[in-house]
Structure formats: structure tokens, C-alpha cells
C-alpha atoms as a PDB file:
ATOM      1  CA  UNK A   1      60.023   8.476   8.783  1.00  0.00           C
ATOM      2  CA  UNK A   2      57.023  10.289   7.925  1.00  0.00           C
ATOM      3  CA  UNK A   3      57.901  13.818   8.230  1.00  0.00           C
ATOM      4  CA  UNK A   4      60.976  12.606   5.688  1.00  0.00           C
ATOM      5  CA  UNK A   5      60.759  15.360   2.428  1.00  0.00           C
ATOM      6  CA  UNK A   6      58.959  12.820  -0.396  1.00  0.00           C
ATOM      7  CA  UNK A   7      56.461  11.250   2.576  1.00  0.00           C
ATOM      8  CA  UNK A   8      54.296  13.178   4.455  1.00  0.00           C
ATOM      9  CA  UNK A   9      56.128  16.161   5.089  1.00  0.00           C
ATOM     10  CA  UNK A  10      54.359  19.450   5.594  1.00  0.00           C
ATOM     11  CA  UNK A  11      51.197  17.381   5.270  1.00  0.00           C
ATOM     12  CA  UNK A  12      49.168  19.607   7.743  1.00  0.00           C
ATOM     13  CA  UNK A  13      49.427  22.534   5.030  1.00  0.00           C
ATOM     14  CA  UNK A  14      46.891  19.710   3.026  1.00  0.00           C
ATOM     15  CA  UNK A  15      44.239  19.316   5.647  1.00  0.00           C
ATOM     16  CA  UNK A  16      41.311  20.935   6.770  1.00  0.00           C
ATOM     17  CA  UNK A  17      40.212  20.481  10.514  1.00  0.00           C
ATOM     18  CA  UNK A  18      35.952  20.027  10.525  1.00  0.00           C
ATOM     19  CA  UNK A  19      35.711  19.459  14.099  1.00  0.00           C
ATOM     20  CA  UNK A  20      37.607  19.624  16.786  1.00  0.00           C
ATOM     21  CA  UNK A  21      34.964  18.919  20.062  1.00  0.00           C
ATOM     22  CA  UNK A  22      34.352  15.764  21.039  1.00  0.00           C
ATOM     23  CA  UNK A  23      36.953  14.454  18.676  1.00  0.00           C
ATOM     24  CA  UNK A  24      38.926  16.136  16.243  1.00  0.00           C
ATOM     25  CA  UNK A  25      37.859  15.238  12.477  1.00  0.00           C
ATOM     26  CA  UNK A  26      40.503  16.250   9.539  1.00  0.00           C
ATOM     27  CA  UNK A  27      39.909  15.980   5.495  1.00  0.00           C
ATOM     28  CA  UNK A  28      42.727  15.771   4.138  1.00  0.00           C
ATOM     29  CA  UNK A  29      43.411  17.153   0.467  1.00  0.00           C
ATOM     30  CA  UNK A  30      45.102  14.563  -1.484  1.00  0.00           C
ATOM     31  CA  UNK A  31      45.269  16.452  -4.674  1.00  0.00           C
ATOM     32  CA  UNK A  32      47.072  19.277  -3.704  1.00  0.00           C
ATOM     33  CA  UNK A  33      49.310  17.638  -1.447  1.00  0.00           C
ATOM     34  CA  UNK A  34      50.406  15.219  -4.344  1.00  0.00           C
ATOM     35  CA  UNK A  35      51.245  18.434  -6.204  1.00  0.00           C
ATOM     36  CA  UNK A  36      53.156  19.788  -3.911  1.00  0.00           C
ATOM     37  CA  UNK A  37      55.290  16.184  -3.769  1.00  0.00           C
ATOM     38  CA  UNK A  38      59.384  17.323  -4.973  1.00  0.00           C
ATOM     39  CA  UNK A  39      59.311  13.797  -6.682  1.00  0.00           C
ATOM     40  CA  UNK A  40      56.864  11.684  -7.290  1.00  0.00           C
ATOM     41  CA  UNK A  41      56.446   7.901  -6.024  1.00  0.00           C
ATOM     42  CA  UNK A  42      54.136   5.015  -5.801  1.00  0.00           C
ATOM     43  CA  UNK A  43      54.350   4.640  -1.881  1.00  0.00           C
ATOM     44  CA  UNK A  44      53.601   8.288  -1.232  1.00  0.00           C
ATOM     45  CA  UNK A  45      50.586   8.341  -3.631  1.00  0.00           C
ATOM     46  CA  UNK A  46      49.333   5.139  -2.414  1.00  0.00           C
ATOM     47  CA  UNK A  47      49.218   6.045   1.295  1.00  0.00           C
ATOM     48  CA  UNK A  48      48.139   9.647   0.940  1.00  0.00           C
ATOM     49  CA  UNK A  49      44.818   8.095  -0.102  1.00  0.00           C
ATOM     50  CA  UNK A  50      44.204   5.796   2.360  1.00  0.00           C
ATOM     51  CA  UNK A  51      42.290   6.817   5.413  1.00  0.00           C
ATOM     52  CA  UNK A  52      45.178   6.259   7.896  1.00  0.00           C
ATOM     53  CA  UNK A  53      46.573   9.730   7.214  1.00  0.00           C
ATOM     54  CA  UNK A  54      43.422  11.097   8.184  1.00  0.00           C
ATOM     55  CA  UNK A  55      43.471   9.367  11.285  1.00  0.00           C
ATOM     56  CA  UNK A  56      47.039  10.746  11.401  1.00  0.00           C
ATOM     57  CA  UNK A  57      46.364  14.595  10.758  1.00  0.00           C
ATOM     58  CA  UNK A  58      43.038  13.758  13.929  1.00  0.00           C
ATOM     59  CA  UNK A  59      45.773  13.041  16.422  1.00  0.00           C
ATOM     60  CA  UNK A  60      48.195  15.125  15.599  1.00  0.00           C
ATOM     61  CA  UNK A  61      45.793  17.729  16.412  1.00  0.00           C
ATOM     62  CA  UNK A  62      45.007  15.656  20.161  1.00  0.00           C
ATOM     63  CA  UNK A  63      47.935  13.629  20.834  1.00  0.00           C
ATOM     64  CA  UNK A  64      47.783  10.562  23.286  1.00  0.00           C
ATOM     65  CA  UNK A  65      51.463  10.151  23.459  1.00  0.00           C
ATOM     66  CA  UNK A  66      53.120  12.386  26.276  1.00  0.00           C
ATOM     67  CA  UNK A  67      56.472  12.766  24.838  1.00  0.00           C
ATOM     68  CA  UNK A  68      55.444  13.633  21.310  1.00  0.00           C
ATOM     69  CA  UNK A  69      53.487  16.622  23.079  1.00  0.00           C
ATOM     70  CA  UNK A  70      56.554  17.679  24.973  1.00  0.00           C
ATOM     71  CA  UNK A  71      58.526  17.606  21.855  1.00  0.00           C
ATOM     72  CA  UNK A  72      55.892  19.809  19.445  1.00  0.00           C
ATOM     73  CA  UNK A  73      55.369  22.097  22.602  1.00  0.00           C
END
């Protein structure tokens, strides 16, 4: 669902990684992301300024689940 074309696909082209050691810490650019939106809606806008994409873009970079690393690796 959220890698779907008018959610949060691509999203990691929109975030820059300030720390990775002990625990990974992402901004994420809402601005330019929003831009970059094909069409755009109120869900998409909403959530890509709320802090749980952050969160999102920090453990995508050091995933706890063992079969999302097997698929991305």
C-alpha cells in the first residue's frame, strides 16, 4: 500500500539520513516530495507531514522484520 504510485512511492529520493549510529535518524523533505506527487490528494499530503513517515524512512534504513530484509536484499 505504501509504495503504491500517489502514496509514498520513491519516498527515500525525499529524505536525508542525519545519523545512522546508535539509531538511524531521517528528515524527510515534504516539499519536494509533494512536488514530485503525479496527482495530488488530501491523504498523501496529510500523512507526508506527520512524523510517522519519518519513523518510516528510520527503519527502512534498520529493519526489525526478517522477511522484509530478505525481500530488499
Amino acid at each position: 500500500f505504501f509504495n503504491s504510485p500517489n502514496v509514498l512511492q520513491g519516498f527515500q529520493m525525499h529524505t536525508r539520513t542525519l545519523r545512522l549510529f546508535p539509531r538511524p535518524v531521517v528528515a524527510f523533505q515534504a516539499t519536494s516530495f509533494l512536488a514530485s506527487r503525479p496527482r495530488r490528494n488530501g491523504f498523501t499530503e496529510k500523512l507526508s507531514h506527520t512524523q510517522a513517515v519519518e519513523y518510516y524512512g528510520e527503519w527502512a534504513l534498520n529493519p526489525t522484520n526478517l522477511a522484509f530484509q530478505r525481500i530488499h536484499n
